[in-house]
Protein backbone atom coordinates (compact mmCIF):
# COMPACT_ATOMS: atom_id res chain seq x y z
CA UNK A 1 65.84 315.46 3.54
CA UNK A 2 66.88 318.58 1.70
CA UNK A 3 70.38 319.14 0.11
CA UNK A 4 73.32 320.28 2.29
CA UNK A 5 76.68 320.18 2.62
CA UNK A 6 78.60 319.03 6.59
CA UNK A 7 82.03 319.66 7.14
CA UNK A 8 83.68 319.58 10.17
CA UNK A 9 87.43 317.91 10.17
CA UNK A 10 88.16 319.01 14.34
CA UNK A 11 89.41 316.04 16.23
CA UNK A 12 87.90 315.95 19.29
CA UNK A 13 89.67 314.26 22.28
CA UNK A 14 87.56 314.72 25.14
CA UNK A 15 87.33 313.56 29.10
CA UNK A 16 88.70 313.76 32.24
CA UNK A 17 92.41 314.40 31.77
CA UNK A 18 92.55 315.29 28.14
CA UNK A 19 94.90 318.18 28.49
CA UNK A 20 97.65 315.76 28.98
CA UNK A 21 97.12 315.13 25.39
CA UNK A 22 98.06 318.70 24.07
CA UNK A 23 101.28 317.97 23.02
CA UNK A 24 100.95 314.69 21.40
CA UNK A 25 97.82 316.56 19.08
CA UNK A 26 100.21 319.47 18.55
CA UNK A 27 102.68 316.76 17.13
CA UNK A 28 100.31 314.81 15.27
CA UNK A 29 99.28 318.21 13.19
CA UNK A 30 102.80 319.11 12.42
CA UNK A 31 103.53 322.39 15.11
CA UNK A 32 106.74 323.14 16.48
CA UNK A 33 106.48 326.55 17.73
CA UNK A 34 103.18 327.05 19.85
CA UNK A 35 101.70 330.19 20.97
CA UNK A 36 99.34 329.71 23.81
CA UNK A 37 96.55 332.38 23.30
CA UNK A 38 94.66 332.62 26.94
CA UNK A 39 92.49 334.82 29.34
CA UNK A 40 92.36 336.59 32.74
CA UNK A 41 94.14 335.28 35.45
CA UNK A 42 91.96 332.00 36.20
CA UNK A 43 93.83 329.90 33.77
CA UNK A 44 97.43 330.73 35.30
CA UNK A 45 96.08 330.65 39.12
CA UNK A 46 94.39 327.58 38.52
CA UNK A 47 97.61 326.10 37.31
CA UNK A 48 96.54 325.03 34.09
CA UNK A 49 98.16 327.29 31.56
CA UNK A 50 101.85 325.60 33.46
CA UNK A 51 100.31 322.26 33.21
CA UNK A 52 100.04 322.60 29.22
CA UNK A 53 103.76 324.48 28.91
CA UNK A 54 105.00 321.85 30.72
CA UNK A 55 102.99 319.18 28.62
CA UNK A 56 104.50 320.62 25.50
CA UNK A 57 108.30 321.06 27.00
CA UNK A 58 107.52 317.49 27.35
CA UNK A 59 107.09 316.65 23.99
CA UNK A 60 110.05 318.87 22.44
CA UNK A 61 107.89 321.63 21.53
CA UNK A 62 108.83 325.16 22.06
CA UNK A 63 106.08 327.55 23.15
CA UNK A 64 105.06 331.14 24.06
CA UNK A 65 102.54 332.10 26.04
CA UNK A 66 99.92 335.46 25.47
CA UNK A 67 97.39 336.11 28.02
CA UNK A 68 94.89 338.82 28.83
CA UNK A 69 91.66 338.18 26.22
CA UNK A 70 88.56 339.79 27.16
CA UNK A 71 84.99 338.75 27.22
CA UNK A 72 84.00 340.60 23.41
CA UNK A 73 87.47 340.19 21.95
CA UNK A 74 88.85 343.18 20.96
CA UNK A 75 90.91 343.70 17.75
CA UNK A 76 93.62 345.52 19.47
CA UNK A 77 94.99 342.82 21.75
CA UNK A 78 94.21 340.04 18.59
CA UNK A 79 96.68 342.85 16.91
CA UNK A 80 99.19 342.85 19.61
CA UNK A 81 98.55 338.49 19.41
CA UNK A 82 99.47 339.03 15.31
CA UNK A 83 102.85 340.72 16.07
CA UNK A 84 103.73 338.54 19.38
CA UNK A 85 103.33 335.03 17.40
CA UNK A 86 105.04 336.48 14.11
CA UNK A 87 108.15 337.68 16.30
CA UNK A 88 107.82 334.22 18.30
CA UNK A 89 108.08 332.12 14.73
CA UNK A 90 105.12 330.42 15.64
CA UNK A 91 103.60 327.89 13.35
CA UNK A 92 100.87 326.91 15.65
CA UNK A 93 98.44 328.60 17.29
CA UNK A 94 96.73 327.42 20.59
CA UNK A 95 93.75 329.01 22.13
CA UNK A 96 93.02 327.83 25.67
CA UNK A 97 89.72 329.05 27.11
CA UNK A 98 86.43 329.73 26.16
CA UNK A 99 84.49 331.71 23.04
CA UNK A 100 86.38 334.63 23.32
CA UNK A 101 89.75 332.93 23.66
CA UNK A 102 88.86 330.91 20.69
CA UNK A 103 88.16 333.68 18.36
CA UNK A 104 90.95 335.49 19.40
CA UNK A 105 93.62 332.61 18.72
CA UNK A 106 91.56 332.47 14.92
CA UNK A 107 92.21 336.07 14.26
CA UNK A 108 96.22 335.58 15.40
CA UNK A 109 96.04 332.49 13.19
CA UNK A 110 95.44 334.18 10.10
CA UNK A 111 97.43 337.26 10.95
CA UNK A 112 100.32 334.98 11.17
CA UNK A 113 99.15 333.84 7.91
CA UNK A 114 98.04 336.93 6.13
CA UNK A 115 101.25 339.28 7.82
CA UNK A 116 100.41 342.16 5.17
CA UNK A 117 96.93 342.33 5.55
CA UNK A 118 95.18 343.72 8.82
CA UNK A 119 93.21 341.37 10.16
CA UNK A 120 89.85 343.71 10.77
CA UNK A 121 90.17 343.46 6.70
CA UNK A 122 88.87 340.00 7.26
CA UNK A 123 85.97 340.74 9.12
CA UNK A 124 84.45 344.20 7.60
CA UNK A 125 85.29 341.83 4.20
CA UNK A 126 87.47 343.96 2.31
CA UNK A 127 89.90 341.08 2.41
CA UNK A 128 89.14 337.72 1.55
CA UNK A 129 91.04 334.88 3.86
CA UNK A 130 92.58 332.75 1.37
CA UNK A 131 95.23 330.57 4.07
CA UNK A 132 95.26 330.90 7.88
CA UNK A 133 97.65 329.34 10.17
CA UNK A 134 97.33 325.91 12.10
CA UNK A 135 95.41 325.91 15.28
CA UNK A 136 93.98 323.98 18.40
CA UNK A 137 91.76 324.05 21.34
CA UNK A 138 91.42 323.56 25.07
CA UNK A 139 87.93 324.32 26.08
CA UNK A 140 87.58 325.99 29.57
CA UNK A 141 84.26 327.15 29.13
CA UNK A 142 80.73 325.10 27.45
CA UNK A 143 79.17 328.33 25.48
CA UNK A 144 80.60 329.41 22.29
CA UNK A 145 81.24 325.99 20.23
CA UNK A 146 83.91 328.31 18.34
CA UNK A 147 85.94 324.87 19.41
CA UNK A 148 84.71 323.29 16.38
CA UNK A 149 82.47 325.98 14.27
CA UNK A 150 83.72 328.00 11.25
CA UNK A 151 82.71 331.34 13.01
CA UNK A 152 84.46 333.99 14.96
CA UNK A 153 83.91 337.60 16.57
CA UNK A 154 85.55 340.51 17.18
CA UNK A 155 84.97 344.48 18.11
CA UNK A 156 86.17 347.07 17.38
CA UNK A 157 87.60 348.75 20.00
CA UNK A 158 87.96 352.24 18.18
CA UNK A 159 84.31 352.23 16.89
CA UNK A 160 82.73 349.40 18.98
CA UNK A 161 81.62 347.92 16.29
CA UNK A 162 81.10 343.79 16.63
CA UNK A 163 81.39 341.57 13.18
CA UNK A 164 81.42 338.02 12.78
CA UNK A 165 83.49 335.95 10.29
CA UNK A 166 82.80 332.67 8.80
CA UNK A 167 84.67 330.54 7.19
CA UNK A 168 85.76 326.47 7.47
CA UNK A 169 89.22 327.71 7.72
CA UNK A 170 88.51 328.90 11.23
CA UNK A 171 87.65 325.29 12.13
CA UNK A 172 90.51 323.99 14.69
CA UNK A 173 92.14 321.19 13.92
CA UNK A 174 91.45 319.47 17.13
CA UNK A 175 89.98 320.19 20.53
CA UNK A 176 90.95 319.40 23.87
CA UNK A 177 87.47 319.07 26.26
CA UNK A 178 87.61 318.37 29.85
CA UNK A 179 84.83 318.84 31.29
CA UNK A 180 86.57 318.89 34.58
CA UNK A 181 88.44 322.06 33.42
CA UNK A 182 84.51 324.30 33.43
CA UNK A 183 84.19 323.64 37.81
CA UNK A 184 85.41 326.34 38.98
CA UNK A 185 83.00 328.63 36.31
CA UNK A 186 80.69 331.43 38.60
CA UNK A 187 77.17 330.80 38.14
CA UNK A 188 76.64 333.72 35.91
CA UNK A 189 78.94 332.46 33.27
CA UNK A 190 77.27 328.49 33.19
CA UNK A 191 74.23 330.46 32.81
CA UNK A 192 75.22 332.30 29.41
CA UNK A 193 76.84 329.57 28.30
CA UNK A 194 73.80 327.37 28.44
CA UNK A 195 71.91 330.36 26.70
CA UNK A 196 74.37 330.49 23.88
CA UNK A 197 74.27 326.56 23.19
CA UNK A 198 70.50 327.11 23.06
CA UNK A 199 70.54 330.08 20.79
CA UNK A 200 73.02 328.45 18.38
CA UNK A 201 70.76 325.66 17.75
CA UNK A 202 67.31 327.75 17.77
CA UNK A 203 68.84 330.25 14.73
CA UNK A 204 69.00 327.07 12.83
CA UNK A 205 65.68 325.27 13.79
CA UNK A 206 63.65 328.98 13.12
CA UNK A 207 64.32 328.58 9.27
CA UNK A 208 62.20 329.60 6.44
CA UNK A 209 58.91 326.79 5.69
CA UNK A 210 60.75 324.61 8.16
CA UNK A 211 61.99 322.10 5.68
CA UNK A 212 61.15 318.16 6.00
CA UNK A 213 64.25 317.84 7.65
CA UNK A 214 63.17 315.20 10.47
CA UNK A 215 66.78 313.61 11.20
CA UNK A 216 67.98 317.39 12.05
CA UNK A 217 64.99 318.77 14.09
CA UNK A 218 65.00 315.03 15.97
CA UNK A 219 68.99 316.09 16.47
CA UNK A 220 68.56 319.81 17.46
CA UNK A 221 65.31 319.02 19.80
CA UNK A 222 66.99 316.05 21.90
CA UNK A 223 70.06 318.73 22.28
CA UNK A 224 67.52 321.76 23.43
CA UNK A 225 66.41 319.03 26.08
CA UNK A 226 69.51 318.12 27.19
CA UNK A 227 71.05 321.21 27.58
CA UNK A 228 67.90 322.40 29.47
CA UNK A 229 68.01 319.65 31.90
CA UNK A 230 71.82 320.19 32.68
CA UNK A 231 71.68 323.01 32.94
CA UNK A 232 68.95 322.98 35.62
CA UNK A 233 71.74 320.64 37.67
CA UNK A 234 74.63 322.84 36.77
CA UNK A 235 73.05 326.00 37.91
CA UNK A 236 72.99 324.09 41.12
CA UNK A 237 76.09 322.23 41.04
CA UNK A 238 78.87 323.60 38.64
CA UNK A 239 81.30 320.02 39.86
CA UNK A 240 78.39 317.71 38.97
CA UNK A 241 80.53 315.64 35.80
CA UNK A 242 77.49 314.59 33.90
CA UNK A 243 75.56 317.63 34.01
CA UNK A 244 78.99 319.72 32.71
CA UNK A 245 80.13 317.08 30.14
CA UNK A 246 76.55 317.17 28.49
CA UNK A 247 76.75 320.95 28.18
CA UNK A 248 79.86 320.76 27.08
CA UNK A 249 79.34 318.05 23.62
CA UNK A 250 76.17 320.00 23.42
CA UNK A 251 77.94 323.36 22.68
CA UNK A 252 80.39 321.94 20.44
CA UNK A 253 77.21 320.18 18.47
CA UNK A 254 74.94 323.04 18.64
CA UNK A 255 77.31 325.53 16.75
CA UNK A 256 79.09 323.12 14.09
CA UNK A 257 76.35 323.12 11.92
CA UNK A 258 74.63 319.95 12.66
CA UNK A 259 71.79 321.08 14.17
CA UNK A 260 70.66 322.93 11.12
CA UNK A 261 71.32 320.83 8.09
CA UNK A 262 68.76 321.34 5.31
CA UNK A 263 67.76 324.37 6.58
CA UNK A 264 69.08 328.46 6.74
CA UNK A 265 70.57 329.69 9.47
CA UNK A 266 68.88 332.82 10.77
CA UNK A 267 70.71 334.46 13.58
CA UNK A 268 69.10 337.26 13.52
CA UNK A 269 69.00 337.39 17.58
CA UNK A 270 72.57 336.85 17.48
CA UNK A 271 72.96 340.32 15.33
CA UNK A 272 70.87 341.88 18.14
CA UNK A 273 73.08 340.63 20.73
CA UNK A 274 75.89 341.62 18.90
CA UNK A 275 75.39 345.53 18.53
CA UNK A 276 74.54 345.10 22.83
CA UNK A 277 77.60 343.94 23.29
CA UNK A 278 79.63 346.24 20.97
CA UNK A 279 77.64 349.15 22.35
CA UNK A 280 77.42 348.03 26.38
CA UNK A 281 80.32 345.52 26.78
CA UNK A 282 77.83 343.41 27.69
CA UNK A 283 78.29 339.45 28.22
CA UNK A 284 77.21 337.54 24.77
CA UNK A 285 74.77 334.92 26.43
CA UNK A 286 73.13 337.22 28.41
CA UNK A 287 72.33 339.74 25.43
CA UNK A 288 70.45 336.70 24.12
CA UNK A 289 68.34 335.82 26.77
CA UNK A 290 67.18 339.41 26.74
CA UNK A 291 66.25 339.81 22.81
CA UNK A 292 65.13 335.94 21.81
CA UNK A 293 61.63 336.18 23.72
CA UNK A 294 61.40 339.76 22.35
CA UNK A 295 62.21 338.65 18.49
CA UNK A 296 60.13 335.36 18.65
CA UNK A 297 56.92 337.35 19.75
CA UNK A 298 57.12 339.79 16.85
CA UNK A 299 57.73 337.14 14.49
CA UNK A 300 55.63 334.83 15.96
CA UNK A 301 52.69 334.91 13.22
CA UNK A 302 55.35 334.12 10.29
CA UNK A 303 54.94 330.52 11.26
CA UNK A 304 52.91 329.83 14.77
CA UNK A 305 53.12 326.45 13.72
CA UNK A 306 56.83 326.06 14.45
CA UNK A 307 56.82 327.50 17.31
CA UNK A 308 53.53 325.22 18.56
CA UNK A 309 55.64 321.98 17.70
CA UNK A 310 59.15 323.72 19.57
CA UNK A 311 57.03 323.71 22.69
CA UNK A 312 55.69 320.43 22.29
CA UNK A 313 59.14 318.61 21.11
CA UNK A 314 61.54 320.73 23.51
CA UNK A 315 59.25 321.81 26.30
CA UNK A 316 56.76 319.65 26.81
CA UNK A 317 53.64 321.14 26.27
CA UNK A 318 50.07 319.64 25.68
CA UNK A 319 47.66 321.76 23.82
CA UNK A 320 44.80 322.77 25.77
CA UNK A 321 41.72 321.75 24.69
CA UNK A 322 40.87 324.51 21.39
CA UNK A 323 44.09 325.68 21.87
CA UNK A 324 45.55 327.38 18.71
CA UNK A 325 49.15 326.88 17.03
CA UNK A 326 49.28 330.85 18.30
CA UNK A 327 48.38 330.42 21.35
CA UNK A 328 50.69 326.87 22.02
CA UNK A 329 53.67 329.27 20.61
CA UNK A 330 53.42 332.01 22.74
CA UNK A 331 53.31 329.59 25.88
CA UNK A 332 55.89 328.27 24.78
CA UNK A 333 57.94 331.41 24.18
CA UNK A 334 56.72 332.26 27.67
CA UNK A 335 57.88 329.15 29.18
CA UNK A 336 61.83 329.78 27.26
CA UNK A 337 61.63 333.34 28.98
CA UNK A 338 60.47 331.72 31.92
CA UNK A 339 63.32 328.98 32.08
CA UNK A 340 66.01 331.74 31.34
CA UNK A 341 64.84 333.47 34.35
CA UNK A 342 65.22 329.98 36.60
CA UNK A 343 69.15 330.53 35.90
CA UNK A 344 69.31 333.74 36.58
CA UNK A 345 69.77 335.00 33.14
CA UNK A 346 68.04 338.32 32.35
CA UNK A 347 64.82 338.86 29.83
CA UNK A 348 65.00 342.64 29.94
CA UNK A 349 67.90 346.11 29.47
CA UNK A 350 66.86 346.62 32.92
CA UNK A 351 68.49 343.50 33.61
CA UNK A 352 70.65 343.31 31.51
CA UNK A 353 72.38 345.94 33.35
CA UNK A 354 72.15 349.13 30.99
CA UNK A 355 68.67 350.42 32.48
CA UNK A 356 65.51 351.93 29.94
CA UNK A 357 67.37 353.47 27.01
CA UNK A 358 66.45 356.73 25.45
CA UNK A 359 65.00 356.69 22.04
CA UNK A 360 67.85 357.73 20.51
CA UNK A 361 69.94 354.94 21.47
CA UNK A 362 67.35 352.17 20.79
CA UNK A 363 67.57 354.03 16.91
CA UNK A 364 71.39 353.86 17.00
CA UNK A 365 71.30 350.06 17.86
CA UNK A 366 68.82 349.86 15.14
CA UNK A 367 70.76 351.62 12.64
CA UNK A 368 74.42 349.70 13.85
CA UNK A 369 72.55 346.58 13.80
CA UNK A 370 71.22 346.90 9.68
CA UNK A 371 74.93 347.99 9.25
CA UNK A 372 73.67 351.64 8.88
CA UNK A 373 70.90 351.16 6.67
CA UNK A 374 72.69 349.10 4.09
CA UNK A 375 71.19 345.19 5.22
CA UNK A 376 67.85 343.53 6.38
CA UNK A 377 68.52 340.80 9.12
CA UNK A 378 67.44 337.18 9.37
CA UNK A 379 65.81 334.41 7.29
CA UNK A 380 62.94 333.08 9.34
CA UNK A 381 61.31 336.83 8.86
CA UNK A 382 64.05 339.18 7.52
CA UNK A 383 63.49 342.30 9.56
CA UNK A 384 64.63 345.87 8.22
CA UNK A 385 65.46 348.97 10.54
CA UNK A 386 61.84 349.58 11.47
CA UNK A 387 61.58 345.90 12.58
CA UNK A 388 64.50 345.89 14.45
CA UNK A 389 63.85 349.34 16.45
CA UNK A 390 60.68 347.37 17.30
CA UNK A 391 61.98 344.14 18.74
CA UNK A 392 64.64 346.88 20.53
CA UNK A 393 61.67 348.78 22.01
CA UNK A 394 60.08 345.42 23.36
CA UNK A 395 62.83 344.37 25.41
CA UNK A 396 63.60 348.07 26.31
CA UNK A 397 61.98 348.02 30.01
């Protein structure tokens, strides 16, 4: 095993019925004042956002609710979030929903916090986040794992620009996970979600010289599996228990560092998806499906060998007889593509839903994504700007 360090302190109470739990975990970390950070209109027709007010009436606590997050949080309403809670007194922050939700209710957190200091400072890191503010989950939707990572997201909404920030004091203290709570999810959305849990865990198993780590590739290929074979079922049946209670452990698993351990994280797909969804607005799972095919066949030759034993381990695959590592990784790079398709998830712009891009946005994608010239991306085979324009142009039909 190589050297690593694993911290993740979120309590996890999950199962049918957990919600009925919020206000005792509220309690047991010390809130008084709760501000309920949610999404569209789902959560309050649905009658869940009542059902956690009234749990927390229940158990003394006073509360104020904040709706109206967005898929790609934007900075503006995290702002508004900041100025709601502060006025509110709140001391605890509550995020009820999925990704999106999540990372919104982290930026309030340490605005409440951090009250002098704007909280975009924190993610273009010309602040450093020192203290944040106490916060919970209740997961609504299997995709993110922001329930229990260190990571958040946000854009821009003035420049569109999308920037992560990570940090262990953006882990929640606990999370609520039902996974009764994800039924009523379109089939779109269980798609992406299932593409995000993969993604999280295949940035991390992509690492440099793929360390001797067999304890964490044994963890991270049994959780590509699973996820895989639920999601087959979900697709299909969005109220089948099983199939949404193994996607949803799996997303909390595949993005709190676990998967990884020993290695370096890449995520250099993730920084492709990102600058699509600053740029398009489009949905963070789907950008994914569309440039992870693209990326591993340009970087296929830094280590065919990995990607030979992924499609062995995760997919299945024999090797034909003479078959190369080469040729075992691109069938199984063609059989991910392939499986992405089977839920409906796109593998092209065209699909994607922003059509064949001119050349000069493909270069302005390039140039957002290297932070204008000023980074290389990724650790399995750090690309600069001319790599990145070409793993744009491949998927760019």
């Amino acid at each position: 095993m190589q050297a690593f360090e694993f911290y993740c302190p979120t309590k996890i109470y999950f199962g049918k019925g957990a919600e009925a739990r919020v206000g005792e975990a509220v309690k047991h970390f010390g809130g008084t004042k709760v501000f309920i950070v949610y999404g569209g209109h789902s959560a309050v027709k649905s009658g869940l956002i009542a059902r956690i007010e009234q749990t927390l009436t229940d158990a003394g606590l006073e509360h104020m609710s904040f709706g109206g997050v967005q898929p790609n949080p934007r900075l503006s309403h995290a702002r508004e979030g900041v100025q709601k809670a502060l006025a509110f007194g709140a001391d605890f922050i509550l995020g009820v929903g999925g990704g999106s939700v999540m990372d919104t209710s982290k930026a309030i957190a340490h605005g409440v916090a951090n009250p002098e200091t704007d909280i975009w400072d924190f993610w273009s890191k010309k602040a450093a986040l020192t203290k944040t503010s106490k916060l919970g989950a209740v997961l609504t939707i299997s995709a993110a794992g922001s329930e229990t990572s260190d990571s958040a997201v946000l854009t821009n909404d003035e420049t569109t620009l999308k920037r992560g920030l990570n940090t262990d004091l953006q882990r929640p203290l606990f999370a609520i996970m039902d996974p009764e709570l994800t039924y009523t999810l379109p089939r779109y959305q269980v798609g992406c979600g299932v593409v995000d849990i993969m993604m999280h865990t295949l940035e991390r198993y992509f690492n440099p010289g793929h360390p001797s780590n067999r304890m964490t590739d044994e963890i991270a290929e049994g959780l590509l599996r699973t996820v895989i074979d639920a999601g087959r079922v979900a697709m299909q049946d969005s109220h089948n228990y099983d199939a949404m209670s193994e996607i949803m452990w799996a997303g909390s698993l595949s993005h709190n560092n676990l998967t990884g351990l020993g290695g370096v994280k890449d995520f250099s797909v993730h920084q492709f998806g990102h600058e699509l969804s600053g740029m398009f607005d489009a949905a963070h799972g789907a950008t994914l499906s569309v440039m992870w095919p693209q990326w591993a066949r340009y970087v296929v030759d830094t280590d065919p060998a990995r990607f030979a034993h992924y499609g062995e381990a995760v997919w299945r695959l024999t090797r034909k007889g003479g078959e190369s590592d080469r040729d075992l990784a691109l069938r199984a790079i063609d059989t991910t593509e392939e499986f992405f398709r089977s839920i409906d998830m796109p593998t092209t712009f065209t699909e994607l839903g922003i059509g064949v891009l001119s050349e000069e946005q493909l270069r302005e994608l390039a140039e957002r994504c290297t932070f204008f010239h000023t980074r290389v991306v990724g650790k399995f085979c750090p690309l600069d700007y001319d790599g990145i324009l070409a793993v744009y142009r491949m998927a760019n039909k």
